[in-house]
N, C-alpha and C. Protein backbone atom coordinates (compact mmCIF):
# COMPACT_ATOMS: atom_id res chain seq x y z
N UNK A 1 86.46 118.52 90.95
CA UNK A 1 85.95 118.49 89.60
C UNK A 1 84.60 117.79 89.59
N UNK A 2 83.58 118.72 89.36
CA UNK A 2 82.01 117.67 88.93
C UNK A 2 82.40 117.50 87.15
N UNK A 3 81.76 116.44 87.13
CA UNK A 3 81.95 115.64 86.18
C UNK A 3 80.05 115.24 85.78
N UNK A 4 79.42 115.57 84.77
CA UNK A 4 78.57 115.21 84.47
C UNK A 4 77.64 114.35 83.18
N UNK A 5 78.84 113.60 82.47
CA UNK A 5 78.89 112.75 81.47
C UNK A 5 79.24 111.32 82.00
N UNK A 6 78.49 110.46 80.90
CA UNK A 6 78.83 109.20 81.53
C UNK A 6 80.41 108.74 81.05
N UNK A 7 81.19 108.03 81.54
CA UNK A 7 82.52 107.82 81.08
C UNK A 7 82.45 106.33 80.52
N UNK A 8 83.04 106.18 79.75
CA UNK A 8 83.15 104.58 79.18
C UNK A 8 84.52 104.18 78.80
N UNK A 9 85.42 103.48 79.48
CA UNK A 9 86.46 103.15 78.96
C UNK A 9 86.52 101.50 78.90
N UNK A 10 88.03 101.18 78.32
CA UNK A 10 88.56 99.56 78.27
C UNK A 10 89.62 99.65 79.44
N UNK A 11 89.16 98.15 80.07
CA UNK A 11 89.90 97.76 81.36
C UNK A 11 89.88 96.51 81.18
N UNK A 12 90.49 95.76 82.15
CA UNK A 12 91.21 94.20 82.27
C UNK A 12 90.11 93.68 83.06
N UNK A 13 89.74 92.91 82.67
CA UNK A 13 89.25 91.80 83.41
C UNK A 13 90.06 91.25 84.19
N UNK A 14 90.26 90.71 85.47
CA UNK A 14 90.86 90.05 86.20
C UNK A 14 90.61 88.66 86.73
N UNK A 15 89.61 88.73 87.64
CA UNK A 15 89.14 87.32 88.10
C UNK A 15 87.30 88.10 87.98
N UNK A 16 86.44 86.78 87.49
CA UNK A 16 85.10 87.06 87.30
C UNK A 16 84.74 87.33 85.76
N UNK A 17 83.47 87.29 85.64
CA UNK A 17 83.09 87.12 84.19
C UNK A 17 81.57 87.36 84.36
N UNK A 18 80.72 88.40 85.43
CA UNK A 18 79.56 88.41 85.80
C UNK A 18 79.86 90.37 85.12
N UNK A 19 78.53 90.73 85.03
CA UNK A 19 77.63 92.11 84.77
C UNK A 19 77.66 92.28 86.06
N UNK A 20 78.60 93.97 86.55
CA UNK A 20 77.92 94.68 87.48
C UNK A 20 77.41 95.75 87.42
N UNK A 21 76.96 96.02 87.82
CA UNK A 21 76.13 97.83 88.29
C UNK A 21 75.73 97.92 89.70
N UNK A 22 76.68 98.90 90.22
CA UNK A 22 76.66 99.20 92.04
C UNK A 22 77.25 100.54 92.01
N UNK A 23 76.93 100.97 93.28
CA UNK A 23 77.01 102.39 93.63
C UNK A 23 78.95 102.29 94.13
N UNK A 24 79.69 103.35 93.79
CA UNK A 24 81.24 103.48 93.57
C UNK A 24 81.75 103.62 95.18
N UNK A 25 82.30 103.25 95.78
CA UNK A 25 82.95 104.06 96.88
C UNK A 25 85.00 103.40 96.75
N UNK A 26 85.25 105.24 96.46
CA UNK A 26 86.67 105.08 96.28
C UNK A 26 87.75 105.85 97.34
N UNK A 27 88.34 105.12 97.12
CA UNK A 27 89.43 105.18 97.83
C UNK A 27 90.63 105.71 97.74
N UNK A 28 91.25 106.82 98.27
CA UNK A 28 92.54 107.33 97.35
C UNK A 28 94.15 106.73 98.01
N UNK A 29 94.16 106.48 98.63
CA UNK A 29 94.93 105.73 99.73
C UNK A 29 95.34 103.84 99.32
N UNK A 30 96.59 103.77 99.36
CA UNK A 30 96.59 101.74 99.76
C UNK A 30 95.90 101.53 100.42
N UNK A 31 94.86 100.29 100.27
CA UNK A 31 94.70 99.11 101.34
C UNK A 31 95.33 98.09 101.19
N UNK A 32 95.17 97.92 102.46
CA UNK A 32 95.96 96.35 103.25
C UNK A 32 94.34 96.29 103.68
N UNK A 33 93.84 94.69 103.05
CA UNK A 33 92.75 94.22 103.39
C UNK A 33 92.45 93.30 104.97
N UNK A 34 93.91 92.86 105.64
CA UNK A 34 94.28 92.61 106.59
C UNK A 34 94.82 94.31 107.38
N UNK A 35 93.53 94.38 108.48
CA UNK A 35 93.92 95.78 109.20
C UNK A 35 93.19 97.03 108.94
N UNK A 36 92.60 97.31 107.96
CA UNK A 36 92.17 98.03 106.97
C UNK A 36 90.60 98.04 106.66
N UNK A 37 90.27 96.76 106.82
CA UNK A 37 89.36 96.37 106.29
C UNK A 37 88.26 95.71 107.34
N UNK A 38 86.95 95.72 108.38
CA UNK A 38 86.87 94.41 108.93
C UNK A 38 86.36 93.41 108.42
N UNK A 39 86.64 92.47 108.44
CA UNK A 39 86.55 91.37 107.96
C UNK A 39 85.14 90.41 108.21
N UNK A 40 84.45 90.85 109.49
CA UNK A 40 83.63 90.54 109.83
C UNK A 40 81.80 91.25 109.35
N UNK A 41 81.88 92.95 108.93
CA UNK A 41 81.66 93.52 108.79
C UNK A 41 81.85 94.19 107.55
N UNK A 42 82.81 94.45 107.50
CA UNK A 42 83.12 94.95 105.50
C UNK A 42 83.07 96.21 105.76
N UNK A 43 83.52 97.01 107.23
CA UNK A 43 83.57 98.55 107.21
C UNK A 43 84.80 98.60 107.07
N UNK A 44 85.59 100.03 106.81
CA UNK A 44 86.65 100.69 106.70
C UNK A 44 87.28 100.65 108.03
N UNK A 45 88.32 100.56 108.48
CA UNK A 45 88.51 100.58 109.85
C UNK A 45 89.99 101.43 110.02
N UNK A 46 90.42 101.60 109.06
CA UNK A 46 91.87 102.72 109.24
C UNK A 46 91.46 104.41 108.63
N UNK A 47 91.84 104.75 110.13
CA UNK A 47 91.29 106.04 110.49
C UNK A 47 91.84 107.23 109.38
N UNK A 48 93.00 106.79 108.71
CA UNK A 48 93.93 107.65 107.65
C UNK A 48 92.72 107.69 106.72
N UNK A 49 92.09 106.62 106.59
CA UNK A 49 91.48 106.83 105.18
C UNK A 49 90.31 107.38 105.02
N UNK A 50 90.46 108.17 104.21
CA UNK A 50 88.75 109.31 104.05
C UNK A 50 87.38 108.92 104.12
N UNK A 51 87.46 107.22 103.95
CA UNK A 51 85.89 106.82 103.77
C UNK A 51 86.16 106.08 105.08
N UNK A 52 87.01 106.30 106.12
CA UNK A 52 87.13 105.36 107.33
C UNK A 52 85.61 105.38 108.20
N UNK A 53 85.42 104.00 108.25
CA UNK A 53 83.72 103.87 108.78
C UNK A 53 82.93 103.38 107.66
N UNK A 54 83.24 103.41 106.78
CA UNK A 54 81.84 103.36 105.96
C UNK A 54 82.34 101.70 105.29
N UNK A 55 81.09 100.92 104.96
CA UNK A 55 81.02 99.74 104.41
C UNK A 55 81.21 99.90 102.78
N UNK A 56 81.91 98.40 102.46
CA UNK A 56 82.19 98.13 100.76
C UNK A 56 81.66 97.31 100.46
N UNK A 57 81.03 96.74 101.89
CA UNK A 57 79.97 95.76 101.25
C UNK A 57 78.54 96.15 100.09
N UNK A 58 78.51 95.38 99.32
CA UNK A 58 78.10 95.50 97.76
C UNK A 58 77.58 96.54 97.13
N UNK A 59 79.39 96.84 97.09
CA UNK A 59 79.56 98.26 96.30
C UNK A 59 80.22 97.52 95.34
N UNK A 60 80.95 98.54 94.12
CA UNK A 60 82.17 98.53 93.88
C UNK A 60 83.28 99.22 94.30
N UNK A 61 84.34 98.34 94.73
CA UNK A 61 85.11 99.75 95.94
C UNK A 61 86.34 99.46 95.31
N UNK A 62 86.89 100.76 95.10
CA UNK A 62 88.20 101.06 93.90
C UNK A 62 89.33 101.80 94.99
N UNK A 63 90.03 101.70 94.81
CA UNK A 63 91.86 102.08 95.97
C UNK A 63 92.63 101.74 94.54
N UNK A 64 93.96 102.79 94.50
CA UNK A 64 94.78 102.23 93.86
C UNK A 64 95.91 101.31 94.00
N UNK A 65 96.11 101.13 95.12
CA UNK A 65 96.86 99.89 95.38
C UNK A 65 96.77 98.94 96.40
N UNK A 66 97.10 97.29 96.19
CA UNK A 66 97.01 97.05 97.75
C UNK A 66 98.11 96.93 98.51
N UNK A 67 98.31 96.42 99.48
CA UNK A 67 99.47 96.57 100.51
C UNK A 67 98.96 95.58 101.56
N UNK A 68 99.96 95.36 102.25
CA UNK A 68 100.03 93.83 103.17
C UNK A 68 100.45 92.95 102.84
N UNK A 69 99.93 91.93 103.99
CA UNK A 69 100.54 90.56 104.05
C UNK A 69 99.89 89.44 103.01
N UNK A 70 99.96 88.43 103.43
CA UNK A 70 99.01 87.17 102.37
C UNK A 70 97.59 86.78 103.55
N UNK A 71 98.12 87.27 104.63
CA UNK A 71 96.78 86.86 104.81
C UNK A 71 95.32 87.85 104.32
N UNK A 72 95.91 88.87 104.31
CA UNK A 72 94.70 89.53 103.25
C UNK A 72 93.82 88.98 102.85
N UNK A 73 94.11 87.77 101.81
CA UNK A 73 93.52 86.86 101.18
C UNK A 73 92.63 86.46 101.45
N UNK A 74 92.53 86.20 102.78
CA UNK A 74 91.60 85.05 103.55
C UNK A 74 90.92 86.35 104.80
N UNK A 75 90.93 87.65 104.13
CA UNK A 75 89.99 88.86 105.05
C UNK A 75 89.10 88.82 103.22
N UNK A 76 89.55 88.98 102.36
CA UNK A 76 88.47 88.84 101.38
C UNK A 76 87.88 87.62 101.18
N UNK A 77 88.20 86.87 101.77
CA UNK A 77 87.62 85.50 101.24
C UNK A 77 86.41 85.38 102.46
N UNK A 78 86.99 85.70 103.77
CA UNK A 78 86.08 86.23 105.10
C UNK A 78 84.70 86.85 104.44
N UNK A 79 85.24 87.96 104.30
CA UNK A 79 83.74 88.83 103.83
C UNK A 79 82.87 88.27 102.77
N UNK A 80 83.74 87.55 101.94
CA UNK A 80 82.57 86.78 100.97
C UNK A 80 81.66 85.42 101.71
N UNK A 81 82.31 85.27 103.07
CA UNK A 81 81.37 83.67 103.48
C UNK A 81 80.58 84.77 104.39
N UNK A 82 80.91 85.88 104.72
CA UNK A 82 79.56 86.57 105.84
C UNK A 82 78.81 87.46 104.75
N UNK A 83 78.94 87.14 103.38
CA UNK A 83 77.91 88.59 102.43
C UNK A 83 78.66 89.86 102.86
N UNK A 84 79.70 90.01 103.00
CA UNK A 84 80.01 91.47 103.22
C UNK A 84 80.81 91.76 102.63
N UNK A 85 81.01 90.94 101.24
CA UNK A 85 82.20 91.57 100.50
C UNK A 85 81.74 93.00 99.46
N UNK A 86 82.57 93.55 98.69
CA UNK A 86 82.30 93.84 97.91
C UNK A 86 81.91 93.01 96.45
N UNK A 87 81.05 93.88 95.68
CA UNK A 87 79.91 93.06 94.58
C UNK A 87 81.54 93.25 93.68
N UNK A 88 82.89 94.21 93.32
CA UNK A 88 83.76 93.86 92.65
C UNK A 88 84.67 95.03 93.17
N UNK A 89 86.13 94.90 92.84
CA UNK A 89 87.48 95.68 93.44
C UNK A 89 87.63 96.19 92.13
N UNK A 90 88.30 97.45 91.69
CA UNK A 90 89.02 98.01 90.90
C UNK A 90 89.93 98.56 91.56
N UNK A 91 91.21 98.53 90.72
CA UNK A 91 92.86 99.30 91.08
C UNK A 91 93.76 99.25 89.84
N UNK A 92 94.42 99.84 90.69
CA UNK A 92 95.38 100.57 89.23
C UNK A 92 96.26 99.50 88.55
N UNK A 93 96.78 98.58 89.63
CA UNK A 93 97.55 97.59 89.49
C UNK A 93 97.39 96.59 90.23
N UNK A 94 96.88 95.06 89.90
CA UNK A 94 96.80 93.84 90.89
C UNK A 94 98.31 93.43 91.34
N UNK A 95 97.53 93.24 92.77
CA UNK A 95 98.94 92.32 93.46
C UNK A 95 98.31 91.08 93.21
N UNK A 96 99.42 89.87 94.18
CA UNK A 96 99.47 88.52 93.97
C UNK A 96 98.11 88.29 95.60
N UNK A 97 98.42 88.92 96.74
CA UNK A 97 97.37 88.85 97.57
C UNK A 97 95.86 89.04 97.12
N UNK A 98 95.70 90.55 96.42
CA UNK A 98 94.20 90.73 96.21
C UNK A 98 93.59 89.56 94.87
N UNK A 99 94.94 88.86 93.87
CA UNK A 99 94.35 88.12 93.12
C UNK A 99 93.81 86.71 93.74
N UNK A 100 94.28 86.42 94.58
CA UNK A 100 94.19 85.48 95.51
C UNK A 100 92.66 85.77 96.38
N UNK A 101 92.96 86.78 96.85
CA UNK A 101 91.46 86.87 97.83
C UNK A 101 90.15 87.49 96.88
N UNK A 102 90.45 88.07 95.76
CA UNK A 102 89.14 87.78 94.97
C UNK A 102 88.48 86.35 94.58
N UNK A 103 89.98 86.04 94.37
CA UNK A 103 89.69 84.36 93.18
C UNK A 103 88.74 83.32 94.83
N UNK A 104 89.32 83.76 96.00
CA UNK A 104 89.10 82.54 96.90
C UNK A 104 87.67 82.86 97.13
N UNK A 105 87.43 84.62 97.26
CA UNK A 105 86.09 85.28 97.80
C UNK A 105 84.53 85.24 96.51
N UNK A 106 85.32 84.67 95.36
CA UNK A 106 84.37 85.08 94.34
C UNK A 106 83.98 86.64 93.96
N UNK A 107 85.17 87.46 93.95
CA UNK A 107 84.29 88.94 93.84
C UNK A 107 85.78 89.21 92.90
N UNK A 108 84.73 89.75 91.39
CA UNK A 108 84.96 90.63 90.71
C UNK A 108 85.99 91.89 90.87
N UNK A 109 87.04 91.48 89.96
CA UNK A 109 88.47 92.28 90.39
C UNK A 109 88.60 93.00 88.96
N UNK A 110 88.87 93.80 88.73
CA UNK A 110 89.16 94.96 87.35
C UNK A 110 90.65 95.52 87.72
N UNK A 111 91.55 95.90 86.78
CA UNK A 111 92.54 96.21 86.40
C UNK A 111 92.02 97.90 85.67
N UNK A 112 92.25 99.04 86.10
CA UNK A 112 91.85 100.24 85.13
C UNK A 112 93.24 101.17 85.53
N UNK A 113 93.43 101.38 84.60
CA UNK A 113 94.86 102.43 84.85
C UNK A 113 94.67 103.85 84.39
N UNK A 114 93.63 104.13 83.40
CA UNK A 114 92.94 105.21 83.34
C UNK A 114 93.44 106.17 84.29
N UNK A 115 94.08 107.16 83.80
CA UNK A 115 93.64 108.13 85.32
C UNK A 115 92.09 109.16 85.15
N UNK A 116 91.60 109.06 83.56
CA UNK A 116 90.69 109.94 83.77
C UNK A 116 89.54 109.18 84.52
N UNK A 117 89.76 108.03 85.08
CA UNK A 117 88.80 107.13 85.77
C UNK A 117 89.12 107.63 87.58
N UNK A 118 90.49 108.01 87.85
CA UNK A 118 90.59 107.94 88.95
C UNK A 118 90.95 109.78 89.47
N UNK A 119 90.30 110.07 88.56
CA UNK A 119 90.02 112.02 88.36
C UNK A 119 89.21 112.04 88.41
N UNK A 120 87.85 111.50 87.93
CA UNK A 120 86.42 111.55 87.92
C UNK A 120 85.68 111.38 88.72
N UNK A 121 86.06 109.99 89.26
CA UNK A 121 85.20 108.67 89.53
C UNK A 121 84.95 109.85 91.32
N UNK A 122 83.78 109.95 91.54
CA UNK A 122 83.05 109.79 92.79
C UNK A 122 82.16 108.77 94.09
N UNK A 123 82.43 108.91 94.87
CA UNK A 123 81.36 107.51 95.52
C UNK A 123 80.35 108.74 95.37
N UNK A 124 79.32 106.99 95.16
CA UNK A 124 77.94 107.88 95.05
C UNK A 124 77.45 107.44 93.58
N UNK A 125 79.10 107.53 92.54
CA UNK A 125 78.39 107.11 91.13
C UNK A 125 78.22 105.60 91.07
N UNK A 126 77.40 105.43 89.77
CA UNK A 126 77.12 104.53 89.33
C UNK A 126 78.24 103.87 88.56
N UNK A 127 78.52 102.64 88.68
CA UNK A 127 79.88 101.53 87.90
C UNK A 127 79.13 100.65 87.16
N UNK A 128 78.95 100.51 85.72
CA UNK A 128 78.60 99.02 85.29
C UNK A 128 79.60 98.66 84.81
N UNK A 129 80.22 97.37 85.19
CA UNK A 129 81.34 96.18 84.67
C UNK A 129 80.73 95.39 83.83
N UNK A 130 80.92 95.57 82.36
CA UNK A 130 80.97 94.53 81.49
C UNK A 130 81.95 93.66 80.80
N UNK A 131 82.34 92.39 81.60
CA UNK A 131 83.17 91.50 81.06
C UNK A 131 83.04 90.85 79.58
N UNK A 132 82.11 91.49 79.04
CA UNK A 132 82.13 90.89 77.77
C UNK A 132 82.94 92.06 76.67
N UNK A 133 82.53 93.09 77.04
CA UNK A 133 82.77 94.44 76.26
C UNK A 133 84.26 94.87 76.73
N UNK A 134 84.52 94.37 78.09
CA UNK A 134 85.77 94.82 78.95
C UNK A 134 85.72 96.26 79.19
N UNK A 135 84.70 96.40 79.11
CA UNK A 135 84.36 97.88 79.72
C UNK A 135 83.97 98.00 81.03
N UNK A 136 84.38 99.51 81.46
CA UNK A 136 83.73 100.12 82.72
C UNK A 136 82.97 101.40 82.27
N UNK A 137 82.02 101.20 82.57
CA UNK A 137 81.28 102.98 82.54
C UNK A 137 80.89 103.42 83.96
N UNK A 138 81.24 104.75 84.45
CA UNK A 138 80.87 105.65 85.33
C UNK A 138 80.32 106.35 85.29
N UNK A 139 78.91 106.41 85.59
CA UNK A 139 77.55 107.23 85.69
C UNK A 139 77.38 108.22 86.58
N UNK A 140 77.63 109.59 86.57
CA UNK A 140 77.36 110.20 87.54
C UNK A 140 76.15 110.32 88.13
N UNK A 141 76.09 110.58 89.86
CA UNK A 141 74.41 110.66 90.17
C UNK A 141 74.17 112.15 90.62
């Protein structure tokens, strides 16, 4: 489906309270940020997943669920002391790990259950997060 309107919906704020606007890369698959993720680097590293290889470093990078252990936590909190995190996470539903490794990493976590967000949404588009409005808009490019 191309999609060529901008989308604007209401979503949850999670952890963070900053304005973003970054280029989308999504994910259709769980991550486990432990395994999944490198930690050192901020590339994709599980071969199942369609964007496997490519960096989330300061994107916004959206998956609908996570999966793993607790140390997860401390692979997002990793990428935020080397700059390689992502600029903010969106998913369908927060766990207790990714609330943890945003809150420890400083990076912007969203709650969107939308599915016309997760029908649309392309990497490549444009995301602005406004925590004041509790909006997300998706800009196609």
């Amino acid at each position: 489906m191309v999609y060529s309107s901008v989308l604007k919906l209401q979503v949850r704020f999670i952890v963070g309270k900053k304005q973003v606007r970054a280029p989308l890369l999504i994910e259709r698959c769980p991550i486990s940020p432990l395994g999944d993720i490198d930690p050192k680097t901020g590339i994709l590293r599980n071969p199942k997943c369609r964007n496997y290889g490519k960096s989330i470093s300061g994107k916004v990078f959206a998956y609908p669920v996570s999966c793993g252990s607790t140390v997860g936590s401390y692979v997002l909190y990793q990428l935020s002391k080397v700059g390689k995190a992502p600029l903010a996470i969106i998913v369908k539903q927060v766990d207790p790990v990714l609330l943890v490794g945003c809150i420890l990493g400083n990076i912007e976590l969203v709650e969107c259950s939308h599915e016309d967000f997760w029908h649309v949404a392309r990497d490549g588009y444009v995301v602005e997060l406004n925590p004041e409005e509790r909006t997300l808009t998706l800009i196609p490019q």
